[in-house]
Protein backbone atom coordinates (compact mmCIF):
# COMPACT_ATOMS: atom_id res chain seq x y z
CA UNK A 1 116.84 46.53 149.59
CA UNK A 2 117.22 42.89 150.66
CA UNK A 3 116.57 39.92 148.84
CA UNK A 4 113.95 38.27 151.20
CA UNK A 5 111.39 40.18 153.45
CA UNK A 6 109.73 37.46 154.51
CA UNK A 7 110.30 34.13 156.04
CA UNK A 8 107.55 30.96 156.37
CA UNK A 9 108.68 27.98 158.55
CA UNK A 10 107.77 24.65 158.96
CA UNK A 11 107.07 23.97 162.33
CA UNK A 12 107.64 20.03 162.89
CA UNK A 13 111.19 19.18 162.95
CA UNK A 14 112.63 22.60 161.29
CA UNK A 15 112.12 24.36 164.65
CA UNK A 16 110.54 22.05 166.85
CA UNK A 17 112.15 18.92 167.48
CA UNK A 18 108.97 16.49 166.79
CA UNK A 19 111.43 13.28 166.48
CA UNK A 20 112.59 13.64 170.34
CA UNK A 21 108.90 15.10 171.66
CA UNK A 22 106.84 12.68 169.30
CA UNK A 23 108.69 10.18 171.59
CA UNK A 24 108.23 11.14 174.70
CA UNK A 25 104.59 12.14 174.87
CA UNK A 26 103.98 8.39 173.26
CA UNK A 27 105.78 7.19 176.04
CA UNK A 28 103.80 9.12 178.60
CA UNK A 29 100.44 8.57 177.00
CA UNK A 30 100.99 4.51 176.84
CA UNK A 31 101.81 4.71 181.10
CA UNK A 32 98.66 7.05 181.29
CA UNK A 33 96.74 4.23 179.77
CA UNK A 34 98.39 1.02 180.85
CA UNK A 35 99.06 -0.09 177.90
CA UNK A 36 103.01 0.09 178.29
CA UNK A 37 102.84 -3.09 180.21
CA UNK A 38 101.38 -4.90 177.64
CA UNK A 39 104.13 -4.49 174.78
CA UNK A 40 107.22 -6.43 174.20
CA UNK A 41 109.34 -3.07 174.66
CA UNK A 42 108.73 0.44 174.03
CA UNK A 43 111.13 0.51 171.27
CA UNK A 44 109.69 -1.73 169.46
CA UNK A 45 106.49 -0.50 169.36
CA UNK A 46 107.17 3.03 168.94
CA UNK A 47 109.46 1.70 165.46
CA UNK A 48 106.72 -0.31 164.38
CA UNK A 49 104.12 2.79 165.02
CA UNK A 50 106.57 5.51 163.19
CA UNK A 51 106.96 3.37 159.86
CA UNK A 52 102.59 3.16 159.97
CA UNK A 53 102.30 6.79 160.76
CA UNK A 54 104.77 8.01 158.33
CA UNK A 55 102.87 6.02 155.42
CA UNK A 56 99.13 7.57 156.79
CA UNK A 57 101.06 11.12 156.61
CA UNK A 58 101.73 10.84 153.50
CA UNK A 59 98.51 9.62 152.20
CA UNK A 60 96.95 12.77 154.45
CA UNK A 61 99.52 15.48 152.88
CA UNK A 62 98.37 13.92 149.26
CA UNK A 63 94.50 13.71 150.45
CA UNK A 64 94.36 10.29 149.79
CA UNK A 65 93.07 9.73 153.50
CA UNK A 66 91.31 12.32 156.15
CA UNK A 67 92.57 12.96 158.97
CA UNK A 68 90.21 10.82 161.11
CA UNK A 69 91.14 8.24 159.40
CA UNK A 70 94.41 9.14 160.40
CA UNK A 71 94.40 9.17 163.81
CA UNK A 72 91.91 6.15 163.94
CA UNK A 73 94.32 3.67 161.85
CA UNK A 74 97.78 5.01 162.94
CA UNK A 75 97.15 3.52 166.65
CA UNK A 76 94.50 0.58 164.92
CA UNK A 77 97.21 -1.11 162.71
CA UNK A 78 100.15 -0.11 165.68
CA UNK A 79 98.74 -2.11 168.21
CA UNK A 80 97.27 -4.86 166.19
CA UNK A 81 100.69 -6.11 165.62
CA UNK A 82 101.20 -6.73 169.40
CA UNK A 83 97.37 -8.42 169.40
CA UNK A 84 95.87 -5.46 171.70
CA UNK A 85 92.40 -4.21 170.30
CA UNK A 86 89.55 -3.07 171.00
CA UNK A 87 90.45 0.02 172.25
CA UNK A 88 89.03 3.52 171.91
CA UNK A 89 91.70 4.89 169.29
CA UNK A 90 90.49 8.26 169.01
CA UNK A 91 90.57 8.71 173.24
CA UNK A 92 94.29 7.59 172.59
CA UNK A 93 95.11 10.12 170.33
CA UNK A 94 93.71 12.58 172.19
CA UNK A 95 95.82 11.79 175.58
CA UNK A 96 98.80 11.55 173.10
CA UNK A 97 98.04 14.71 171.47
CA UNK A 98 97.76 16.19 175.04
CA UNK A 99 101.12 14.97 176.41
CA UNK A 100 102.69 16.41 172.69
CA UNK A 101 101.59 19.55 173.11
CA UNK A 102 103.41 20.10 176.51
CA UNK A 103 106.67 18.60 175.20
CA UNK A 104 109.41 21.69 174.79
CA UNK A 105 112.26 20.16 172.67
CA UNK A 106 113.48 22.61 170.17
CA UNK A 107 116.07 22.16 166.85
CA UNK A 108 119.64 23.08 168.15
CA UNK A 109 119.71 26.70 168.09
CA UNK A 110 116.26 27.77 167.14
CA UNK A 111 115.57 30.27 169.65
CA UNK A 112 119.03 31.87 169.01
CA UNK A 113 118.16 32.13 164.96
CA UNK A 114 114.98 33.11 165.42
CA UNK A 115 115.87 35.83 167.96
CA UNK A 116 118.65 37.14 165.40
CA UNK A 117 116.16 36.88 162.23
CA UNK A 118 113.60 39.35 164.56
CA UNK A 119 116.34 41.71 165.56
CA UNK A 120 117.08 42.25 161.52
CA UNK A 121 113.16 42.57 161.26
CA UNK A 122 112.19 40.04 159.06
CA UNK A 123 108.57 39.01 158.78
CA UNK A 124 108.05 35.34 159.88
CA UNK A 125 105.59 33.15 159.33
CA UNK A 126 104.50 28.97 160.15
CA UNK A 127 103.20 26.58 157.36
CA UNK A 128 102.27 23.74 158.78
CA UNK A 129 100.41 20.35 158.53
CA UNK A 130 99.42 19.13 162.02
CA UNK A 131 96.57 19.36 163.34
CA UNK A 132 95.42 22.93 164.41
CA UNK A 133 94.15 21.53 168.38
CA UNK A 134 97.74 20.87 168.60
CA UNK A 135 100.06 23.13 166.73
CA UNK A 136 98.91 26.74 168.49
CA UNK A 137 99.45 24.98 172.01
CA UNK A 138 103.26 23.25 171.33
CA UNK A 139 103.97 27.18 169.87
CA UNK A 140 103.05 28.74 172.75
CA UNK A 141 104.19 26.07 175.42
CA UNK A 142 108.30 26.10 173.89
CA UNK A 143 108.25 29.78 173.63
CA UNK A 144 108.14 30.31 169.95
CA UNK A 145 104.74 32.15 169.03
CA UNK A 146 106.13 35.19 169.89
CA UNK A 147 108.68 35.30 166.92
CA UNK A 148 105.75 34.83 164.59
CA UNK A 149 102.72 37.12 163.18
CA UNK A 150 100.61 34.64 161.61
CA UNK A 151 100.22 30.80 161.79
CA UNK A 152 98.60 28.80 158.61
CA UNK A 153 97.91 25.18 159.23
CA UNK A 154 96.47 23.28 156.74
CA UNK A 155 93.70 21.88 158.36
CA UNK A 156 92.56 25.29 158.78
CA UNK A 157 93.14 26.04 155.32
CA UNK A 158 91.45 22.98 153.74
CA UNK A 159 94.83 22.28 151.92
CA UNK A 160 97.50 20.63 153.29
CA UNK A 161 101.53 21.35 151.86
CA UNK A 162 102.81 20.00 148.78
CA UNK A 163 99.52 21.57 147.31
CA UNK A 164 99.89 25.21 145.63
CA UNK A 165 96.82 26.40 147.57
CA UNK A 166 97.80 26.44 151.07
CA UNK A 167 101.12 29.07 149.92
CA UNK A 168 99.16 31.03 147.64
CA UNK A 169 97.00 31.27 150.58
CA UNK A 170 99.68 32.04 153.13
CA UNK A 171 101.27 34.41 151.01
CA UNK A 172 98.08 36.64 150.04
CA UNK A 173 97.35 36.64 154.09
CA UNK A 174 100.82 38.16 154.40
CA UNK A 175 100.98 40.57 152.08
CA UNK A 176 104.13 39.11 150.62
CA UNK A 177 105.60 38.81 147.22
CA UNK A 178 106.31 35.80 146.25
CA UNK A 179 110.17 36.60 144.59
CA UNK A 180 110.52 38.17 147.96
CA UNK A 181 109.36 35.10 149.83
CA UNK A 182 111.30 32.23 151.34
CA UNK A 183 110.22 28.99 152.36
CA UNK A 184 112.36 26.70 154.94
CA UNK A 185 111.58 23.27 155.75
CA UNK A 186 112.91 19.62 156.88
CA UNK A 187 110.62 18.03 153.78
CA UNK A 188 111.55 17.30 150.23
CA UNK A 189 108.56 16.48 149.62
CA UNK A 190 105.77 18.75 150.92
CA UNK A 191 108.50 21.98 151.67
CA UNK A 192 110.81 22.36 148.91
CA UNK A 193 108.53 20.89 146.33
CA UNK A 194 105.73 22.39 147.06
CA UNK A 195 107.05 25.87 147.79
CA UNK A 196 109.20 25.27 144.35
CA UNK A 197 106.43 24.37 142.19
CA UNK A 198 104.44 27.81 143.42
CA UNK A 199 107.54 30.11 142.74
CA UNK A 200 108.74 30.43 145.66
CA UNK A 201 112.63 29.98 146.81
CA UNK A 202 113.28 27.91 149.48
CA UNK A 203 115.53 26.27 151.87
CA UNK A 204 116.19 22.33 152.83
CA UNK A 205 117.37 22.01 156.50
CA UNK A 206 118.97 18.91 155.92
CA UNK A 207 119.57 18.78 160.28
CA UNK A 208 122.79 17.17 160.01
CA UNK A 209 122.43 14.81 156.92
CA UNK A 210 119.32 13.25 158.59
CA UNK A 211 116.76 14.38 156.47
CA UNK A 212 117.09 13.27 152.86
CA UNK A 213 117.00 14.72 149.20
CA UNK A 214 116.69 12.45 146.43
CA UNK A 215 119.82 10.91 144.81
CA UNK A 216 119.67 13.05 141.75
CA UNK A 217 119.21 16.56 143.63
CA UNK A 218 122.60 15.48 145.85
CA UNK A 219 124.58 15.01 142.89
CA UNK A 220 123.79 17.90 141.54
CA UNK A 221 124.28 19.82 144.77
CA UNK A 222 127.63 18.19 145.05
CA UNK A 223 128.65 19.21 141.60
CA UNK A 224 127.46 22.78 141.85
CA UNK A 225 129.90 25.73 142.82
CA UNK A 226 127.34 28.16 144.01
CA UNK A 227 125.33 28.45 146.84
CA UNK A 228 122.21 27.08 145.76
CA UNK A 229 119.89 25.17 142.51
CA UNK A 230 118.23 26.29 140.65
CA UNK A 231 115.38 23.48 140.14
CA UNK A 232 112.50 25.25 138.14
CA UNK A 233 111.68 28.47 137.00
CA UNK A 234 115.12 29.82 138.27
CA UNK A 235 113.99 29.76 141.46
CA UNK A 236 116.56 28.85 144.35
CA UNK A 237 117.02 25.81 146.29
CA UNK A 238 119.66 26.42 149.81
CA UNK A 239 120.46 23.39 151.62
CA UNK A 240 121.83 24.11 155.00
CA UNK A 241 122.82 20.95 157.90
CA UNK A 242 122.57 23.77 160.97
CA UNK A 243 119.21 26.06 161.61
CA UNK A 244 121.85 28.53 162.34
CA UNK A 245 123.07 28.49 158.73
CA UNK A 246 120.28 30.31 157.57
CA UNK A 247 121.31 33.53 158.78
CA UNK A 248 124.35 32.98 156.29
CA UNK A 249 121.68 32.34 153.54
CA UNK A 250 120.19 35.96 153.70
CA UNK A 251 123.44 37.14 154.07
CA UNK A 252 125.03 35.84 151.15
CA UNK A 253 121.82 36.70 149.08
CA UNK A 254 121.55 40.50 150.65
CA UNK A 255 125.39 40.83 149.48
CA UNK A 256 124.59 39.40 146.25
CA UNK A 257 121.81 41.37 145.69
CA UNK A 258 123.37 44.68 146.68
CA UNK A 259 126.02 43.94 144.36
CA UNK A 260 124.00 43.62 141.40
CA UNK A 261 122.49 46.51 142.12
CA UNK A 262 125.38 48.98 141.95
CA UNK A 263 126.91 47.18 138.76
């Protein structure tokens, strides 16, 4: 018997590279609508419209805003700094939405992890928080929907991740056990936190050092001399810089486990 049976993935910037395809479709959409011509720079903009949407995430994945709010205020408060108004915000989601959805940029060796994980039979999963007239589409246009059996966004759900309901949900749906579950995300915040404070173990891609833990959890990851935390509850905390490094993860703990069994 293995450790884990199955596997739930966050979509945005675990698997697919939203950093790199955010980008580009908010290039394509501000051509489409020839607005482009009317910043300073691209660059610019696109910094100054990251830092606002980042903020209005948050506030949406603790439902202190909704998400038409959202997508009203992210592109409101963007372009107000370069004195362009008046503007239908919602039709420029939309287009920008659009142009996202065909965007194909994967994490470094996704398909090759994923591919691997189904050959050993695992049961995989998404938990996500985008928006559901977007999510299905960038699944199915970069390949990846076949790897999965069900997708939960939270919109669909009426709960959005950190919040206990959307994985109790998820994990009911499956059929899962939660001390058989694992959870693997780029978020502190809304993946490891959430998954840890429902039971579940989990896994922080850290992609290279770019996406951060707090100060406290990287000291004691750096004073550790096992594999993993153990946060809360004795559940388990990986951290792993390479998508790839996963496999390793179910390794170690189907070794371990194994092991224990026999002595």
């Amino acid at each position: 018997m293995r450790a884990y049976d199955h596997l739930f993935f966050d979509l945005d910037n675990t698997l697919w590279d939203f950093t790199t395809n955010s980008r580009l479709a908010m290039f394509e959409m501000l051509q489409h609508t020839n607005l482009l011509n009317r910043l300073p720079d691209f660059e610019t903009f696109f910094s100054s419209y990251e830092s606002i949407n980042s903020k209005l995430w948050d506030d949406y994945h603790f439902k202190r805003t909704t998400k038409q709010k959202l997508i009203v205020e992210r592109f409101y408060e963007s372009f107000k700094l370069f004195n362009i108004n008046n503007q239908n915000w919602e039709d420029l989601n939309r287009v920008y939405l659009e142009r996202m959805a065909v965007q194909n940029h994967l994490v470094p060796d996704t398909i090759e992890t994923l591919e691997a994980l189904r050959l050993q039979q695992y049961q995989m999963y998404i938990i996500t928080n985008g928006f559901r007239e977007v999510q299905y589409k960038k699944l199915s246009n970069c390949g990846l929907s076949k790897y999965f059996i069900r997708v939960f966004i939270s919109e669909e759900i009426q709960s959005t991740k950190p919040h206990r309901e959307i994985f109790e949900y998820a994990i009911k749906s499956s059929n899962a056990k939660k001390n058989r579950s694992l959870m693997i995300g780029d978020s502190w915040e809304t993946d490891i936190l959430g998954a840890l404070n429902f039971g579940m173990d989990q896994v922080m891609f850290l992609n290279n050092h770019q996406n951060k833990v707090p100060d406290e959890i990287n000291t004691l990851k750096n004073r550790s001399n096992t594999h993993f935390l153990q946060l809360k509850n004795a559940k388990k905390t990986y951290f792993i810089q390479n998508i790839t490094e996963l496999i390793k993860i179910l390794q170690f703990r189907n070794i371990l486990k194994s092991t224990n069994q026999t002595t």
